[in-house]
Structure formats: C-alpha cells, structure tokens
Protein backbone atom coordinates (compact mmCIF):
# COMPACT_ATOMS: atom_id res chain seq x y z
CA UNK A 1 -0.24 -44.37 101.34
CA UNK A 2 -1.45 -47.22 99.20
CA UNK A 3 1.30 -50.05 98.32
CA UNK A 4 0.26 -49.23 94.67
CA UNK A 5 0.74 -45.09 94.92
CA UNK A 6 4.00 -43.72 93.23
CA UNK A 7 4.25 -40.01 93.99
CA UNK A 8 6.26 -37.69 90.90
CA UNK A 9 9.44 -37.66 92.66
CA UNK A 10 9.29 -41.70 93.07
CA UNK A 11 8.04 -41.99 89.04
CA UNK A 12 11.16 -39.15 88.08
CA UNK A 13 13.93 -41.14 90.21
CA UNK A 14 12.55 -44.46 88.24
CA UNK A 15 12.91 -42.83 84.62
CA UNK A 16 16.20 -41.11 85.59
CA UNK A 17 17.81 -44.35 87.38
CA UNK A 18 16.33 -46.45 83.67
CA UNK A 19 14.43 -48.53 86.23
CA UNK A 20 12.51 -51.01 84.20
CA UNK A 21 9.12 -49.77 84.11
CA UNK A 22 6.23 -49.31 82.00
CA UNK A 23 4.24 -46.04 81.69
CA UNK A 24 0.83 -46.45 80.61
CA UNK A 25 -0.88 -42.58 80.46
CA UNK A 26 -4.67 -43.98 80.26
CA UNK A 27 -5.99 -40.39 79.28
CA UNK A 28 -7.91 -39.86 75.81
CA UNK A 29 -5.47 -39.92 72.77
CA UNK A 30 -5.73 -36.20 72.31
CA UNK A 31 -4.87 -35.25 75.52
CA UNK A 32 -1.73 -37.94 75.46
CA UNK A 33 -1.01 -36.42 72.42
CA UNK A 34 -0.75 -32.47 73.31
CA UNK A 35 1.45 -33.47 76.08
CA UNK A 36 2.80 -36.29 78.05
CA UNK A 37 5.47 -38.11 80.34
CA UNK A 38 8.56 -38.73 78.52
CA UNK A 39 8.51 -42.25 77.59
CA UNK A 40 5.03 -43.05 77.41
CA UNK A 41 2.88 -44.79 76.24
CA UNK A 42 -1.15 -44.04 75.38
CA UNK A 43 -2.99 -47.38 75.89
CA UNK A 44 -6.98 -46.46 75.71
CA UNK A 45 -8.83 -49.84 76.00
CA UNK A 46 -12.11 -49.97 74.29
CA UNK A 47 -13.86 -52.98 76.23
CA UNK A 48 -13.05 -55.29 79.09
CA UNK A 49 -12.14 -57.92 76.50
CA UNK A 50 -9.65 -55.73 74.79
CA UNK A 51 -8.00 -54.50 78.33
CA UNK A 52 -7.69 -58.45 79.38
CA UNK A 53 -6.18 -59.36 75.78
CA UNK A 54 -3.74 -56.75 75.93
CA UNK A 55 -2.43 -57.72 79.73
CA UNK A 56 -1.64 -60.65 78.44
CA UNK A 57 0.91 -59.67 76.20
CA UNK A 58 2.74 -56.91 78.70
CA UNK A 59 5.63 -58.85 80.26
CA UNK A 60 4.30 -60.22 84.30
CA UNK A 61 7.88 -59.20 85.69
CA UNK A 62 7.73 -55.31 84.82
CA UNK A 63 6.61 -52.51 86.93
CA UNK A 64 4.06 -50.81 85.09
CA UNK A 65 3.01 -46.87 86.26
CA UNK A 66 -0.66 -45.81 85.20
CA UNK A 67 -1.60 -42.04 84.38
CA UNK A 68 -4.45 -40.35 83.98
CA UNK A 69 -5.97 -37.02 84.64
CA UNK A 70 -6.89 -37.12 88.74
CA UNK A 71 -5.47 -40.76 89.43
CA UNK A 72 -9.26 -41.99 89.93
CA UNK A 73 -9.14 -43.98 86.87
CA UNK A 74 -5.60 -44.91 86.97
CA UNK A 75 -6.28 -46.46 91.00
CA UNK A 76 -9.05 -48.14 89.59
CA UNK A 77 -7.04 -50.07 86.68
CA UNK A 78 -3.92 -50.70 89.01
CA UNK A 79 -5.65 -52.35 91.37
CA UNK A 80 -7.50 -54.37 88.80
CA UNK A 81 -4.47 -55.15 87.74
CA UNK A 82 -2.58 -55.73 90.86
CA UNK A 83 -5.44 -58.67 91.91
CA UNK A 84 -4.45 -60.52 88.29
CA UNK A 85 -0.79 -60.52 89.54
CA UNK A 86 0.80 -57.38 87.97
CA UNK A 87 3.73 -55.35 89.39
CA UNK A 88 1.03 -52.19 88.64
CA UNK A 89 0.73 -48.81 90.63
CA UNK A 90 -0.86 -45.58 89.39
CA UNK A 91 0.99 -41.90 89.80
CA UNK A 92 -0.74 -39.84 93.16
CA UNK A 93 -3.00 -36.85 91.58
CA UNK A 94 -2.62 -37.77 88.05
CA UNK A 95 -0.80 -36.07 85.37
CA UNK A 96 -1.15 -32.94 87.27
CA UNK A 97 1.19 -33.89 89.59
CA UNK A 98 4.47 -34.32 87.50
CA UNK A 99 6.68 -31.46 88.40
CA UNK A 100 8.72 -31.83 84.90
CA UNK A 101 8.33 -30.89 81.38
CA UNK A 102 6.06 -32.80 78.95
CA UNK A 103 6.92 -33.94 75.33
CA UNK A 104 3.88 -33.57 72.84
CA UNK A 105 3.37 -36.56 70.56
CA UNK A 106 4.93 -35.62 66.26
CA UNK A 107 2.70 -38.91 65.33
CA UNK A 108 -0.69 -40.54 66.37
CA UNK A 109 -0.97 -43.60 68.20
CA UNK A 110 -3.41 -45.21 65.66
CA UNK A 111 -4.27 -45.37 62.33
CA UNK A 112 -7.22 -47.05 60.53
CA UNK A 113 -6.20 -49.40 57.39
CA UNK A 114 -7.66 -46.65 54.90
CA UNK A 115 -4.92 -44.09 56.51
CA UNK A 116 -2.16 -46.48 55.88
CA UNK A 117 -3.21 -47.49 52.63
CA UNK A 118 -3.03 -43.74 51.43
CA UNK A 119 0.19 -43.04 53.33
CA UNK A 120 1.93 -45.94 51.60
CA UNK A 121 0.70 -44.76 48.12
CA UNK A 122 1.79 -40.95 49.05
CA UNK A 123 5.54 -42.02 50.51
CA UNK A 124 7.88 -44.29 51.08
CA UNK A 125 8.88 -43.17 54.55
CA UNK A 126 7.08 -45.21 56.61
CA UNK A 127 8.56 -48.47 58.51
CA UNK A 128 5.66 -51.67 58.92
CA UNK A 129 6.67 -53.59 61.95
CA UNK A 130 5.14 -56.45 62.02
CA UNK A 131 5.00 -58.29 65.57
CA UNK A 132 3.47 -61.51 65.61
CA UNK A 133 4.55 -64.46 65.54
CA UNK A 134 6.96 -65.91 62.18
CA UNK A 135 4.56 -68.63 61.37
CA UNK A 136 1.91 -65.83 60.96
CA UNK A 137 3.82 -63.48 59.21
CA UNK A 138 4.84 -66.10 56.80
CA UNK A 139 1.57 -67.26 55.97
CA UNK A 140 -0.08 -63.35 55.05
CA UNK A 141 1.75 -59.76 55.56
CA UNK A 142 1.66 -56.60 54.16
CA UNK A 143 4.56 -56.34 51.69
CA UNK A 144 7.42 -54.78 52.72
CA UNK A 145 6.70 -55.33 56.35
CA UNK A 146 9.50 -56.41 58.65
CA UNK A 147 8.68 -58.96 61.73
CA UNK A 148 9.93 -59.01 64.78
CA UNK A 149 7.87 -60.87 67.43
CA UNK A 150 6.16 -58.73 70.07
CA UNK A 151 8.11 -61.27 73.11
CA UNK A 152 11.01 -59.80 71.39
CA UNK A 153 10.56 -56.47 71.05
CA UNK A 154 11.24 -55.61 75.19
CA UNK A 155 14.82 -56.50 74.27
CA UNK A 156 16.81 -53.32 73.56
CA UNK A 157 18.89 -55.50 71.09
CA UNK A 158 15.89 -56.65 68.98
CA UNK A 159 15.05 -52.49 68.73
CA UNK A 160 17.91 -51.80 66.99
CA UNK A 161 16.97 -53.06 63.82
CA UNK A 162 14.19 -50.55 64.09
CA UNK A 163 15.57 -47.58 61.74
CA UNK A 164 15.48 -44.10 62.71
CA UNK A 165 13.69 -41.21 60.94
CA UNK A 166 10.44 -43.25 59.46
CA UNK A 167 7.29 -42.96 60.79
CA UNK A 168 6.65 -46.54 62.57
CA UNK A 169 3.75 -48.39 62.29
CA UNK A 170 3.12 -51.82 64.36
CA UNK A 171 0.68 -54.62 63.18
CA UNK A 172 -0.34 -57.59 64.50
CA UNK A 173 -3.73 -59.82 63.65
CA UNK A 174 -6.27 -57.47 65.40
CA UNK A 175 -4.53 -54.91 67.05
CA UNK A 176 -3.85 -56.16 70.59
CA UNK A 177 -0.40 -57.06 69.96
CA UNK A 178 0.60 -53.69 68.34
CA UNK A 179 -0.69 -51.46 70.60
CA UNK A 180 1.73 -53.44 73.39
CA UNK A 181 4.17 -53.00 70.80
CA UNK A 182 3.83 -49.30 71.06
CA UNK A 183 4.31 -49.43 74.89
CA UNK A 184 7.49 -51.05 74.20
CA UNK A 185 9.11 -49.01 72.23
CA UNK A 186 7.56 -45.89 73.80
CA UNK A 187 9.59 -47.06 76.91
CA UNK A 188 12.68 -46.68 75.16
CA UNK A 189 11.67 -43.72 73.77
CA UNK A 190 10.85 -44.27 69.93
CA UNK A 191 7.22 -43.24 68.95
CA UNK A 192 5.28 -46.01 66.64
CA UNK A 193 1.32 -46.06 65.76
CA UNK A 194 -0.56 -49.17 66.37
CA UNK A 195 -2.70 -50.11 62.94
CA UNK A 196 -6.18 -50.64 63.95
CA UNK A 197 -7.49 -53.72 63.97
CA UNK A 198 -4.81 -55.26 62.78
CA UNK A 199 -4.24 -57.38 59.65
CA UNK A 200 -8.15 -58.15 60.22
CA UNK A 201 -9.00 -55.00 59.08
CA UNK A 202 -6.63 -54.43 56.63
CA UNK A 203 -8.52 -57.12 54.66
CA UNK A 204 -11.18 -54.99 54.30
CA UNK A 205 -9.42 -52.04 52.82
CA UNK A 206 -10.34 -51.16 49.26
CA UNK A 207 -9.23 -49.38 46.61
CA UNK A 208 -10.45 -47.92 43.23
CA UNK A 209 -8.64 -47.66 39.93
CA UNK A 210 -10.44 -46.35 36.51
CA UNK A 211 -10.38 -46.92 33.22
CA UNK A 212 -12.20 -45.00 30.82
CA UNK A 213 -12.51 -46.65 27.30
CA UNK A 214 -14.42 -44.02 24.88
CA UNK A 215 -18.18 -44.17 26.61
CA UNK A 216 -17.25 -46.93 28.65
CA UNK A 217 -15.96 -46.76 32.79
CA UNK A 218 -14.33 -49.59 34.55
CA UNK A 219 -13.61 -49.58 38.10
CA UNK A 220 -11.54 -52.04 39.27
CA UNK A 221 -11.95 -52.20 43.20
CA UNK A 222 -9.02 -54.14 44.95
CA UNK A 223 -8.72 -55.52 48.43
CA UNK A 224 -5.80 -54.69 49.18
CA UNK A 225 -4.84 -57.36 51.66
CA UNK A 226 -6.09 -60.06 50.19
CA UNK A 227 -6.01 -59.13 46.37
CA UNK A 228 -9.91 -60.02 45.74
CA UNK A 229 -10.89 -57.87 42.98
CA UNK A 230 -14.40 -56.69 41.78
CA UNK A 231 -15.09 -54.27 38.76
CA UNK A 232 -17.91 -51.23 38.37
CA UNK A 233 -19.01 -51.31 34.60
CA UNK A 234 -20.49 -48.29 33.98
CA UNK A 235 -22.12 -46.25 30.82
CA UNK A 236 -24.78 -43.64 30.33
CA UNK A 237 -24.87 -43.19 34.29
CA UNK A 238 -25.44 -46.67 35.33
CA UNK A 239 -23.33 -49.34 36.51
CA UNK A 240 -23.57 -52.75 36.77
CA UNK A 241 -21.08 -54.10 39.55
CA UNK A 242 -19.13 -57.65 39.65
CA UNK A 243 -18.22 -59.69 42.49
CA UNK A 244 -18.44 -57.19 45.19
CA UNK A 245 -16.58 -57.50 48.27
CA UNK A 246 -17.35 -55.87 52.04
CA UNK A 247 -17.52 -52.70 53.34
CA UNK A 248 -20.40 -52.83 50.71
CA UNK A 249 -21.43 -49.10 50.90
CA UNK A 250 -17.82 -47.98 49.62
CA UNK A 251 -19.01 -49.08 45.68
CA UNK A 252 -21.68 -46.76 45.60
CA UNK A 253 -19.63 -43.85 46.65
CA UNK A 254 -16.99 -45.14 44.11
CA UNK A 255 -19.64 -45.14 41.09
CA UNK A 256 -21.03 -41.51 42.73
CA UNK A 257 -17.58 -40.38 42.09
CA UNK A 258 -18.13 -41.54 38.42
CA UNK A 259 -21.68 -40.01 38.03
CA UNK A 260 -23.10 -43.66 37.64
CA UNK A 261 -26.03 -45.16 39.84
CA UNK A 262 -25.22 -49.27 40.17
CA UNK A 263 -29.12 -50.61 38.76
CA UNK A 264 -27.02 -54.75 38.77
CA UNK A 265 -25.32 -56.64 40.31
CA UNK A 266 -23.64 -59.93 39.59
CA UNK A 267 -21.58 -62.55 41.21
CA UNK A 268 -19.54 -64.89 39.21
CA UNK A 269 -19.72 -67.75 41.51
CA UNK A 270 -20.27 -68.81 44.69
CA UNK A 271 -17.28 -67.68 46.48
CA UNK A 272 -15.15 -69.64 49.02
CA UNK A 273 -12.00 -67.46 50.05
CA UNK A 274 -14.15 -63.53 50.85
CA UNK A 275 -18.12 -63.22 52.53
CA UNK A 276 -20.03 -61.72 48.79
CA UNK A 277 -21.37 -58.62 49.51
CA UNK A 278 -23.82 -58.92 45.97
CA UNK A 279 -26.59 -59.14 48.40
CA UNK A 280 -26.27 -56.27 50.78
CA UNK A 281 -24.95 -54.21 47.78
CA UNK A 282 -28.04 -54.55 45.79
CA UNK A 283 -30.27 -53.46 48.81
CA UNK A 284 -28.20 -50.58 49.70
CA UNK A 285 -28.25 -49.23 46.13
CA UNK A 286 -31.46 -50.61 44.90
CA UNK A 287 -30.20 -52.81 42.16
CA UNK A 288 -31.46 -56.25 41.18
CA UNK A 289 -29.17 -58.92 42.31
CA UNK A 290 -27.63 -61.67 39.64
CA UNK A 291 -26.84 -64.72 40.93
CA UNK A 292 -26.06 -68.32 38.76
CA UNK A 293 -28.74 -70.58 37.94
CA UNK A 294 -26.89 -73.36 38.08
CA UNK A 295 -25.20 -73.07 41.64
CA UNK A 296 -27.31 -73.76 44.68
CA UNK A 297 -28.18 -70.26 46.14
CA UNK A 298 -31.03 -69.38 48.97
CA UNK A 299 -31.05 -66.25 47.88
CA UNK A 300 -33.72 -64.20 46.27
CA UNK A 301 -32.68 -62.97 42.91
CA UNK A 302 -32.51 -62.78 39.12
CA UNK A 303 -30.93 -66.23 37.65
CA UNK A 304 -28.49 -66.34 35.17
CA UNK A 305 -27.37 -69.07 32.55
CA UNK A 306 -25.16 -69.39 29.45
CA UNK A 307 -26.56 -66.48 27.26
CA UNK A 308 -28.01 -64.14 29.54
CA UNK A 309 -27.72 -60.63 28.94
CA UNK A 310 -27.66 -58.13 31.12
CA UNK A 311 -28.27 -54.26 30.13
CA UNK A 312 -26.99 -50.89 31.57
CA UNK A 313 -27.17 -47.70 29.64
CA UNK A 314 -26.49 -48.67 26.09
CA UNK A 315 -23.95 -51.68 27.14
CA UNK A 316 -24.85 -55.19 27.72
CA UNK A 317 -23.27 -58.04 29.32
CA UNK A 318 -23.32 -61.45 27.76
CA UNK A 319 -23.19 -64.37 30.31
CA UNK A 320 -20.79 -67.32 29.27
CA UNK A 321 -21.13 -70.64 31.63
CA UNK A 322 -17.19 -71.01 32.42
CA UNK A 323 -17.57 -74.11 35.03
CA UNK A 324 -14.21 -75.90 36.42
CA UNK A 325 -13.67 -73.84 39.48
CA UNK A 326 -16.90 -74.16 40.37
CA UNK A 327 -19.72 -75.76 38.33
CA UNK A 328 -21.90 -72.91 37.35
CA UNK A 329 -19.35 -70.19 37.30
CA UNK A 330 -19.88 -67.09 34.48
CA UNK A 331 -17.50 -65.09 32.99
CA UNK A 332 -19.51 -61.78 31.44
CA UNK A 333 -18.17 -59.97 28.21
CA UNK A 334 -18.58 -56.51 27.29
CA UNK A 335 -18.47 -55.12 23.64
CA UNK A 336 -16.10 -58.17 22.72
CA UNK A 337 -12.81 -56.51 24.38
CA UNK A 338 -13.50 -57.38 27.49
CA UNK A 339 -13.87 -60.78 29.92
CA UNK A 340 -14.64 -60.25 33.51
CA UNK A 341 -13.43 -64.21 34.44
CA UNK A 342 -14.18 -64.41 37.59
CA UNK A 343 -12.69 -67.19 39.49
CA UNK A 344 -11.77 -69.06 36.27
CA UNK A 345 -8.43 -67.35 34.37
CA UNK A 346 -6.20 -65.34 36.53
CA UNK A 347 -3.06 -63.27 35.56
CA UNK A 348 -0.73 -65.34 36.76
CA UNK A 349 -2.72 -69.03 36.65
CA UNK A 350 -6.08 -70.78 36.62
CA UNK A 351 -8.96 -71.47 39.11
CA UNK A 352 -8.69 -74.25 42.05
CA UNK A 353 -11.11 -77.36 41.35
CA UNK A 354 -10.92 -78.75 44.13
CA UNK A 355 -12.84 -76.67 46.90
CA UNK A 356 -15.90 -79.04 45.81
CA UNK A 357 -14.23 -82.21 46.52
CA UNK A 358 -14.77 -83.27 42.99
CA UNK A 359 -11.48 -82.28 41.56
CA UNK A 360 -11.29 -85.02 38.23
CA UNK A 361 -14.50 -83.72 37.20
CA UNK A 362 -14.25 -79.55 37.66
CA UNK A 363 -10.27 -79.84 35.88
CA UNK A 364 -12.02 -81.82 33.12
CA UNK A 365 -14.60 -78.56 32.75
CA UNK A 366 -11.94 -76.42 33.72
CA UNK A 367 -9.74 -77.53 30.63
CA UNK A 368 -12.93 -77.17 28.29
CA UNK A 369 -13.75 -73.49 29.38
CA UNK A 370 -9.97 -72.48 29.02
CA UNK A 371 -9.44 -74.08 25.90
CA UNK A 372 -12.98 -74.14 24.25
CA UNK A 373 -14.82 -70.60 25.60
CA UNK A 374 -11.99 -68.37 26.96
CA UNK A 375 -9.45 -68.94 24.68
CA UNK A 376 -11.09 -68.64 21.70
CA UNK A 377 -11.44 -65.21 22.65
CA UNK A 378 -9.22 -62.56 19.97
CA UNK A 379 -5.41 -61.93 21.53
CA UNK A 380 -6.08 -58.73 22.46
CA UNK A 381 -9.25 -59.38 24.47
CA UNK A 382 -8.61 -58.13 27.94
CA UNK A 383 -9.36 -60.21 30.64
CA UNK A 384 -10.32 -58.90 34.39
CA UNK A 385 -10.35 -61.49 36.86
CA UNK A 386 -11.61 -61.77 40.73
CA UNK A 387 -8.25 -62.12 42.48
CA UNK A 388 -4.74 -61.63 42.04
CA UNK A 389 -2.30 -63.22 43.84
CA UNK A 390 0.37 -62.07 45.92
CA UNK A 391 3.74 -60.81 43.94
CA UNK A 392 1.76 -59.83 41.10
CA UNK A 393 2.65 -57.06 39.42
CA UNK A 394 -0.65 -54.27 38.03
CA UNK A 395 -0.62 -52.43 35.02
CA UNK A 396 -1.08 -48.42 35.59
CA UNK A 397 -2.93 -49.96 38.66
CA UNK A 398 -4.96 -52.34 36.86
CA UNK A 399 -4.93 -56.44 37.01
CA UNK A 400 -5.44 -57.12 34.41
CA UNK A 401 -4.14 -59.94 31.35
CA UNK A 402 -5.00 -60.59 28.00
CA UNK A 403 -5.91 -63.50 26.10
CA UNK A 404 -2.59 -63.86 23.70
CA UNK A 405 -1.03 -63.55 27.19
CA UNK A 406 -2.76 -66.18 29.08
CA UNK A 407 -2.11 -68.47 26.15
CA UNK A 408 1.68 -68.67 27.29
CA UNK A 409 0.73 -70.07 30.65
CA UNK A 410 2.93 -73.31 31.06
CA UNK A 411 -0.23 -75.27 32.37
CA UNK A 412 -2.27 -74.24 29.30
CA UNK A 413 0.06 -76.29 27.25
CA UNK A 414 -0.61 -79.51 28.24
CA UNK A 415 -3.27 -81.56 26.27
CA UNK A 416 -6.53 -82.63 28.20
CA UNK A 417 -5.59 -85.79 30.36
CA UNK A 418 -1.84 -84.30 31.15
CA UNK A 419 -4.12 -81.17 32.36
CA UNK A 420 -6.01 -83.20 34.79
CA UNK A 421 -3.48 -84.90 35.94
CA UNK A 422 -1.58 -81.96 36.99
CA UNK A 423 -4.44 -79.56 37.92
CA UNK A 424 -5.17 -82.46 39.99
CA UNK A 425 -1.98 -83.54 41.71
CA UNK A 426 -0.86 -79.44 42.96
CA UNK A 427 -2.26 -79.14 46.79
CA UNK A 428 -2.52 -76.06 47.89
CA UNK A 429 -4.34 -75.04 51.39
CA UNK A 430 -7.82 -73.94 51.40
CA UNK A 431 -8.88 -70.48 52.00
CA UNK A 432 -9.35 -70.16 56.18
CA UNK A 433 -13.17 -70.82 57.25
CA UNK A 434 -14.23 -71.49 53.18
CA UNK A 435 -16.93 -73.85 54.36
CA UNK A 436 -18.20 -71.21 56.16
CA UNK A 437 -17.82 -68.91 53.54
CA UNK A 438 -19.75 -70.91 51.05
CA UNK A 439 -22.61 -71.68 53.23
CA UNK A 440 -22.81 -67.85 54.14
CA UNK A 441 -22.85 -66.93 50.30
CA UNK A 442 -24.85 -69.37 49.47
CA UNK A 443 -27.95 -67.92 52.03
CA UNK A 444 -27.46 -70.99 54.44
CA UNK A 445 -26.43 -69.49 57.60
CA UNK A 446 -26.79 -65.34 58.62
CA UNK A 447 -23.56 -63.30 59.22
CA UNK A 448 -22.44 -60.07 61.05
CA UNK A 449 -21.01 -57.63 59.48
CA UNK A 450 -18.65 -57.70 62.72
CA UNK A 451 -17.67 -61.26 62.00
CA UNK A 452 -16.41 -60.64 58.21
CA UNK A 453 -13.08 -59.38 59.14
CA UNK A 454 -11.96 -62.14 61.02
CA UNK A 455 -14.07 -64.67 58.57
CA UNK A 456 -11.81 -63.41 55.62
CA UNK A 457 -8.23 -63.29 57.82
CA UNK A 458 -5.65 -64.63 55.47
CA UNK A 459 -4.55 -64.73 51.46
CA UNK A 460 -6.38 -65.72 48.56
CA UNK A 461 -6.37 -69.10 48.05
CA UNK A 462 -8.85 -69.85 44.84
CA UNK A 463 -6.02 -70.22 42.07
CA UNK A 464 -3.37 -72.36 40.93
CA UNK A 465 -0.43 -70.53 39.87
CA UNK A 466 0.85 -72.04 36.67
C-alpha cells in the first residue's frame, strides 16, 4: 500500500477521533454537491497556477485527504502534493469506497459577483466574510462585510464569531483565499460559498437604475464596487451613452431592455481611476465614439469642444468645457434640467486636480467651472456625476445632486485663492495603476480584457470630498 493511501475505515476513525485533517473531495461541483463526506470541502482548481496559489494558503502542518470518483485523480494530486512538502494522501477507490452516509450540499460552493449582487438586494440573510488581510480590507470592502484573516480562520475560536443560520459567503482579492476559506470552515462543519474572483471581479459588477422623465430615459449604470457611474440617455429609441465602464456588452442589453439602440457615445474625460470602455462600446453597438478635443487621445473618433451638440431622437446634448480635473473635461446638458458632470462636481465633493501634476493651475480652472459654468446652473438642475464615493447615500437608487445642493458644499465657499490653497494642500492617494490607466484610455498602450479586473482593483479615488 502506498505511504499516501488512506482506506474508509482509516479516513472514518480520523473524522470520528477529530483528527486534524483536511478533506478536499476534488470531484465536479455538482457531484460534491448531490452528495459528499461529512466535512468536506469541494476545491476544483481551474489551472496549475490557481492549484499552486491555493497550496499556499492551506496550513503545511495539516493532513489533508483527497477524494474523487476512482482515486486516479486524487493519487495524482497527492503525490503532487506530497513532493512540495504536504502531509497529503488520497482515499483508496474514491468516493465509492466510503462505507457511511453522505450529506448533500443546502448551498453552492461559488457564486459569481452578479449572483451576490442580486442576493444582497433580495435579503438580508447573507453573512460576507471577508478573509484577507486588515490592511486590505481597510483600504476597499464590500459594505457590511466582516474580516477575519484567512491564517485565522483554522482557529476554532476565530469561527465563532461566524453566526449561525445565514448563508456565508467568503471573499478575498481574487478568489484563492476564499475558496481555502471554505475548506476551513467545511472542516468544522459550517458550509460557506467562495465569491468568484474575488473583490477583482466584484469591480466589474454593474447595475442599472431608470428614470423616466415624460419622453425622456436615464439609465444610470453603477459599479458597484467601485461606485464609477455612467448614464444611458435615451429618447425616440436611441441612446446616447456617457462614460461607459467594462463588461462593455452589458449597456446594450440595458438600453434593449429600454427599446433604445445606443447610435453615441461620449466620454467626459480621460479617465484615471477605471479602463473606458467608450471605445469597445461604440464598436460593439455601432455608434460613433465622442471623445474631447482638447485632451490628447490616439483614438479614432468624433471631437468635441465647448458647444458641441450632440443629437439622439429629438434630444440633444450641449457640450460645456468644465476643465480643473482634467483640462479638457465636458460636462453635457440635456433640456436644461439636467448636467451629466463627469469627473468635475460630485455629490458629496469636487474633482481631484492633481492626477496631472499641475495642481495650482487645474484648482484655478476647477474654481472657474464650479463657480462660473456649473453653478450658474438654476437650483433645481439635477446633476449626474461619474463616481460616487463610498458612504454615499442614492436617491430611489439614483446618485444623483442638484445644483442648490452642491452650492452648500463647505469648499464651495471659499473665494478663489482660499480655494486653491485648500484644493491644493488635501492629499489623497492616487487611484492604483492610474498611469496605466490613462495611457490605456488615452490609445497609448493595448489592454486585455483579462487584465481590467485587476487594473481597476481598489476605490475611487478622482474626488475630493468637501
């Protein structure tokens, strides 16, 4: 018998004596899921990569048992694992072999971000267990999540602050983590789903809010981790779309849903904190692209300056040259109600103007746009801007402020050198990878849709919040 073989009796007598071991059933999730070994765990690898990340994170002092159907896959892994130093065998014959009951799984072992963004919205009974590391989860969580540290979470103290009853779902930066996470707790017999991809792809989960204003549709599209926001304009079935963000397909089956066909598409500004996805959009639907004649783009498209209208059914945009955050930034207005702002006037502050390392100069502009363009605006013009920032509350699911609002923010009291001095004088960190970003959206350098997940990892970080 191999050194690496554990027969059923030898895996029972381990689970009955609370040995400390690890089960790992390697089978497909469906199978795992209609019935397996009481306490545990599914762990299907996708790639070599993913099997090596993932053995990182399993403690090297546990014994860890590997199932499958036959043991032919299961021999294979152990002994992989055995040559990196692993305490790792593999059950003789497979889960045929067990000679006891199996349990049958009440919850899946994974769920996409899209799943977990509709479960949240639909209940509250769901517990986010967050297992990386404090520093991370400090910097950019999902709200309401609760951290506890993955090198923590094999201590059967640390797993009772785990409550009972709620469905558990464990998240970590791209899904390596959580899925160990799931083995853990699996050993001591509490059933948790790993969120795919991690907080990587929960960055790119969006979601779609309408407003319908007599023959008028907004859409207001949110990322939900990362609180970029982009609007669908739509009348007389076509749509003119602002500041799009990836997966870039999802806005045309949001307008479809509307009856509208997108025929523009604009981006405010050159964007630092999210990869645009203006360009991709407009080739997938077969729109013209709109891009700012006054920033520096490599990018085939329509140009746009102060004045420049842009029609869809019976509605036109009118172009407004807002610079400060960055120096040809537009805001667009619609039937004079509404500003989409872009990077310029948030709900709860202003745009950054220092992500061009000319900060005197862009808070000088900055100042003049509020105070000169925006603000003249009527009180009750609504104002849509391209982010939100985190705490920030929606309005019947919109984000959204208005104009007699913004006029109350504290910095928008100050008169124009006081302004610069304090626009000038807040540091806040710059978005993660934002000189990548900028070169990317600005037609520099190609990228991947693969590599936009982790290109985007982390919060907003294009406003100052007064």
């Amino acid at each position: 018998m191999s050194s690496i073989e554990v027969g059923s009796d030898e895996l029972l007598q381990m689970l009955d004596s609370k040995t400390p071991v690890l089960v790992l059933d390697i089978r497909p999730k469906q199978s795992y899921m209609e019935g397996h070994i009481p306490g545990a765990a599914n762990a299907v690898c996708d790639s070599m990569q993913q099997k090596q990340v993932i053995m990182s994170k399993i403690p090297p002092n546990m014994k860890i048992i590997l199932i499958d159907e036959d043991a032919t896959t299961a021999k294979e892994n152990a002994t992989m694992m055995a040559r990196f130093g692993f305490d790792a065998h593999y059950l003789k014959d497979g889960i045929k072999s067990w000679k006891k009951d199996l349990v049958k799984s009440t919850q899946d072992t994974a769920i996409s971000g899209d799943a977990l963004w509709s479960a949240l919205k639909q209940s509250d009974d769901v517990f986010l267990l967050d297992v990386r590391e404090p520093s991370e989860f400090s910097d950019f969580k999902i709200p309401g999540a609760v951290n506890i540290p993955l090198s923590q979470l094999f201590m059967s103290e640390s797993q009772e602050a785990i409550p009972k009853g709620k469905k558990i779902v464990t998240i970590c930066s791209h899904g390596n983590r959580s899925m160990v996470a799931t083995f853990a707790l699996a050993k001591s017999g509490i059933e948790a789903t790993s969120l795919v991809g991690g907080m990587a792809m929960w960055n790119q989960v969006l979601n779609a809010t309408t407003l319908k204003d007599g023959d008028t549709t907004i859409i207001q599209v949110e990322k939900i981790g990362k609180g970029c926001l982009s609007h669908i304009i739509g009348a007389d079935g076509e749509a003119v779309v602002i500041d799009p963000t990836y997966p870039a397909a999802k806005y045309v089956e949001f307008a479809q849903k509307e009856g509208l066909k997108i025929t523009k598409v604009i981006d405010t500004h050159q964007h630092a904190d999210h990869v645009s996805a203006a360009r991709d959009l407009a080739q997938i639907a077969g729109a013209k692209l709109h891009l700012s004649k006054l920033e520096e783009y490599k990018i085939e498209c329509e140009k746009i300056e102060d004045g420049t209208v842009i029609s869809f059914g019976s509605k036109h945009l009118k172009a407004i040259h807002t610079p400060g955050h960055t120096s040809g930034s537009m805001s667009f207005v619609l039937d004079d109600k509404y500003v989409f702002s872009g990077d310029t006037l948030f709900v709860e502050g202003i745009g950054r103007p220092d992500l061009r390392d000319q900060a005197e100069e862009f808070a000088a502009n900055l100042y003049n746009t509020l105070h000169n363009k925006l603000l003249k605006f009527p009180d009750d013009t609504k104002v849509f801007p391209t982010h939100h920032g985190e705490g920030v509350k929606s309005k019947d699911g919109l984000f959204f402020t208005t104009i007699r609002d913004a006029k109350t923010l504290p910095l928008l009291d100050l008169a124009q050198l006081e302004f610069i001095s304090k626009v000038v004088s807040i540091t806040t960190p710059r978005p993660m990878n934002y000189s990548m970003i900028i070169k990317i959206n600005k037609g520099v350098i190609p990228v991947s849709p693969m590599q936009i997940p982790d290109l985007e990892m982390g919060p907003n970080r294009c406003s100052i919040r007064t």
